[in-house]
C-alpha atoms as a PDB file:
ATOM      1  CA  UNK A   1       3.774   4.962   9.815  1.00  0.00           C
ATOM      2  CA  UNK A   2       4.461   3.346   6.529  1.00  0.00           C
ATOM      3  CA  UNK A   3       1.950   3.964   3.889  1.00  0.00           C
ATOM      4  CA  UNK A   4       1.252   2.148   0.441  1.00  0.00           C
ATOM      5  CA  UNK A   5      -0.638   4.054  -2.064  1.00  0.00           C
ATOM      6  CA  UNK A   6      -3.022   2.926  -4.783  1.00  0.00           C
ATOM      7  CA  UNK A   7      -3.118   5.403  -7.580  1.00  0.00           C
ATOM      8  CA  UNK A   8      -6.190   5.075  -9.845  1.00  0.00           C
ATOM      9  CA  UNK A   9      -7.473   6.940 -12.578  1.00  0.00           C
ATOM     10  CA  UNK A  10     -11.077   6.953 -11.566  1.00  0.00           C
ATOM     11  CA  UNK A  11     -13.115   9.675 -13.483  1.00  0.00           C
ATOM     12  CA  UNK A  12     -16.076   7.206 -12.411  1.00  0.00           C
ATOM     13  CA  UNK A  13     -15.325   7.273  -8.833  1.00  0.00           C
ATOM     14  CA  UNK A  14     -14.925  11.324  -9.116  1.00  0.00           C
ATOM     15  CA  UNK A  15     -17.414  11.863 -11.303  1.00  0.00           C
ATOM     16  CA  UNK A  16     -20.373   9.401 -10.184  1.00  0.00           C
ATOM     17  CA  UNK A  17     -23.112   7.960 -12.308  1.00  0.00           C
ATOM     18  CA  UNK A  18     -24.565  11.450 -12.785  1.00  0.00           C
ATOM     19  CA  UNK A  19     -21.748  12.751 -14.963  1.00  0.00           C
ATOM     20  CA  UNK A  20     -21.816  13.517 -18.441  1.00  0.00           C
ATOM     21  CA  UNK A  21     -20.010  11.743 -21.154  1.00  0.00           C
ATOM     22  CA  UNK A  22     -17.506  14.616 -21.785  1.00  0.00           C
ATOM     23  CA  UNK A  23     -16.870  14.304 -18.156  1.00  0.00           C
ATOM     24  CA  UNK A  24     -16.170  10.409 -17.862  1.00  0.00           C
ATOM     25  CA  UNK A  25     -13.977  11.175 -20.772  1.00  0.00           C
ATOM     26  CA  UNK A  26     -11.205  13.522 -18.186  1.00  0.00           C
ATOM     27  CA  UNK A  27      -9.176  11.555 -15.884  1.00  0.00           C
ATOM     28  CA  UNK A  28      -8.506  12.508 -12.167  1.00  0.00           C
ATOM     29  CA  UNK A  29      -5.840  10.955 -10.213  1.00  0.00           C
ATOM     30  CA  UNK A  30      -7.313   9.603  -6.692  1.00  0.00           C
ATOM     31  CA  UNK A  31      -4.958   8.275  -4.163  1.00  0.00           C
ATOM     32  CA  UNK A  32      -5.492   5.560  -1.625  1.00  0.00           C
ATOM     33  CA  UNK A  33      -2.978   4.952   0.981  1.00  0.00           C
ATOM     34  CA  UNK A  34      -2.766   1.581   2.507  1.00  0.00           C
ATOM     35  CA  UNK A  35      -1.617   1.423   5.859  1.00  0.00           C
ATOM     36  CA  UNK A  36       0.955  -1.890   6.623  1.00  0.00           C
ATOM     37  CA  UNK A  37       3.199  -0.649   9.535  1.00  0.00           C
ATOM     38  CA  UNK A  38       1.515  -3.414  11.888  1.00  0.00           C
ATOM     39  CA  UNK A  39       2.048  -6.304   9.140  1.00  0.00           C
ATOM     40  CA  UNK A  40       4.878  -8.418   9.016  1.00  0.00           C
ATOM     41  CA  UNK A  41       5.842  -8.844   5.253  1.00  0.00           C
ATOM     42  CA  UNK A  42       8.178 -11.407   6.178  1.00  0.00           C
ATOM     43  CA  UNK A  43       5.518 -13.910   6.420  1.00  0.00           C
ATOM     44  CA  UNK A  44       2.568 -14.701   3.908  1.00  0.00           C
ATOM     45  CA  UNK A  45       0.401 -13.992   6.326  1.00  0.00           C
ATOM     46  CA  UNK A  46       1.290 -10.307   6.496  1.00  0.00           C
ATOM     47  CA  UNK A  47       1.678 -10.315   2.345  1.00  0.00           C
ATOM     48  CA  UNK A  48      -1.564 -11.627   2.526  1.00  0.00           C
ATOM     49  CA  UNK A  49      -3.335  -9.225   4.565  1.00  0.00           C
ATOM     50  CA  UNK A  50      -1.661  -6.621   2.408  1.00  0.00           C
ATOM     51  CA  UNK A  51      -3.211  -7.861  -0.862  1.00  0.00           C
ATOM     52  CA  UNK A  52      -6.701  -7.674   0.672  1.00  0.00           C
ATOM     53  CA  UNK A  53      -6.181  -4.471   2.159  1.00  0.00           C
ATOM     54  CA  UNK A  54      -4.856  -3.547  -1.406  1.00  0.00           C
ATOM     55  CA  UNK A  55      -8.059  -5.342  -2.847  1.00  0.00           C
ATOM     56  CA  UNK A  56     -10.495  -3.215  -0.388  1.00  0.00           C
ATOM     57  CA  UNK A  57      -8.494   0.140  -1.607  1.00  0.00           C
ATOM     58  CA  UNK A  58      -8.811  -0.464  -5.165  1.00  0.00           C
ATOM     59  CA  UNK A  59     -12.449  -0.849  -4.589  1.00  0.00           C
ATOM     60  CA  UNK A  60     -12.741   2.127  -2.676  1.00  0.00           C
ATOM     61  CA  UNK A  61     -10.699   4.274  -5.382  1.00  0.00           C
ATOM     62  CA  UNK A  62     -12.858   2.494  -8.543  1.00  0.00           C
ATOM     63  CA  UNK A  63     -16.758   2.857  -7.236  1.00  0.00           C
ATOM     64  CA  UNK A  64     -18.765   0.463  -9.594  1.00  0.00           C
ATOM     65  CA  UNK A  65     -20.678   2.742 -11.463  1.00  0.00           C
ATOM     66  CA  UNK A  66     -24.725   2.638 -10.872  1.00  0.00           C
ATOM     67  CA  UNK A  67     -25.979   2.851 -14.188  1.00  0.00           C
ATOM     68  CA  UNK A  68     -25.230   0.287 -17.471  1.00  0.00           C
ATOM     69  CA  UNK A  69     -23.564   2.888 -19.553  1.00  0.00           C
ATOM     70  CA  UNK A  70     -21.205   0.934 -21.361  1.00  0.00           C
ATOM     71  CA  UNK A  71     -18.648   4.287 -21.159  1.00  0.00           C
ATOM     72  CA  UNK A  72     -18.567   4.219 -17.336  1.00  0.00           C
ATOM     73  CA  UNK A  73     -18.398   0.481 -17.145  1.00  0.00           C
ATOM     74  CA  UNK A  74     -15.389   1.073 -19.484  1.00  0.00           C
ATOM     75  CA  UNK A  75     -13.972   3.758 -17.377  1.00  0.00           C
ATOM     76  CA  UNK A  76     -14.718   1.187 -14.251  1.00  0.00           C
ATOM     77  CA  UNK A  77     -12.621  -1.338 -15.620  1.00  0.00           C
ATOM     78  CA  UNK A  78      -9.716   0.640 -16.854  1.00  0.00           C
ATOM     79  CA  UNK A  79      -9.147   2.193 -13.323  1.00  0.00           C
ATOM     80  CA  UNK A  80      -9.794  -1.413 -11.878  1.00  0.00           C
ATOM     81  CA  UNK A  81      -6.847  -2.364 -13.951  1.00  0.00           C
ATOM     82  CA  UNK A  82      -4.834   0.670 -13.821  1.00  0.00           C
ATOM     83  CA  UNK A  83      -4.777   0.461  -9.976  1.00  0.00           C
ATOM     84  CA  UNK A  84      -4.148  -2.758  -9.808  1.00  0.00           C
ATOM     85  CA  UNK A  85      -1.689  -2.899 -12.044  1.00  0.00           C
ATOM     86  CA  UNK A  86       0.052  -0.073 -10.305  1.00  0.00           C
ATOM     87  CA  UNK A  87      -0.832  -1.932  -6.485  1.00  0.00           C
ATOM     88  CA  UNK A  88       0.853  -4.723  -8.090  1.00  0.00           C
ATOM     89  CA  UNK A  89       4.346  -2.802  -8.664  1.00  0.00           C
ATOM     90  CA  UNK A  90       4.578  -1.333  -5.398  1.00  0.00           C
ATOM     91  CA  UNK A  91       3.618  -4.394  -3.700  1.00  0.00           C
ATOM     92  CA  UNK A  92       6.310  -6.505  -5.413  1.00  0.00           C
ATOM     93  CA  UNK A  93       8.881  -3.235  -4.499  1.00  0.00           C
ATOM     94  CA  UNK A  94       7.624  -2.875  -0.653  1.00  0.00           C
ATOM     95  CA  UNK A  95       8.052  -6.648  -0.413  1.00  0.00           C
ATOM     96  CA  UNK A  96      11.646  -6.937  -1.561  1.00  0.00           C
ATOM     97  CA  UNK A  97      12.210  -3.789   0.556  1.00  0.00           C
ATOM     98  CA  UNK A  98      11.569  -5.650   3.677  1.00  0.00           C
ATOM     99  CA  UNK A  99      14.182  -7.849   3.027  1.00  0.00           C
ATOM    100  CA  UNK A 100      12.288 -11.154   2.027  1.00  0.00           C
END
């Protein structure tokens, strides 16, 4: 089965809303994979369903953080953008791959 993976750094998503400052400060590497075997990437409908499977992944790797602290919702952000910025490479790779 063909996997895609969406790293994100996600101290946050690790961590929770209950962790201390020095602790939203370390980074942990959490790893999504994003199943695709059954999509056809040929077509924009299977891209398409990628990208929101993608989508759903990076919000399951980056957990909004409960509380306002602006140092999580920093942290939240970053591995929002990290991760998709990542997605984003391997998508455009697995794509071309394919043979579109």
């Amino acid at each position: 089965m063909r996997k895609f993976v969406v790293p994100a750094l996600a101290a946050i998503c690790i961590a929770g809303a209950f962790a201390a400052p020095a602790a939203a400060a370390e980074t942990d590497t959490v790893v999504v994979k994003v199943g695709y075997s059954d999509l056809d990437l040929k077509t924009e409908t299977g891209r398409d369903a990628l990208e929101a499977r993608i989508a759903t992944a990076v919000k399951a790797a980056c957990a909004k953080p409960e509380t306002r602290s602006i140092k999580l919702m920093q942290a939240w952000e970053s591995c929002k953008d990290s991760a998709s910025s990542s997605a984003a490479q391997q998508f455009e790779k697995t794509v071309a791959f394919s043979g579109i």
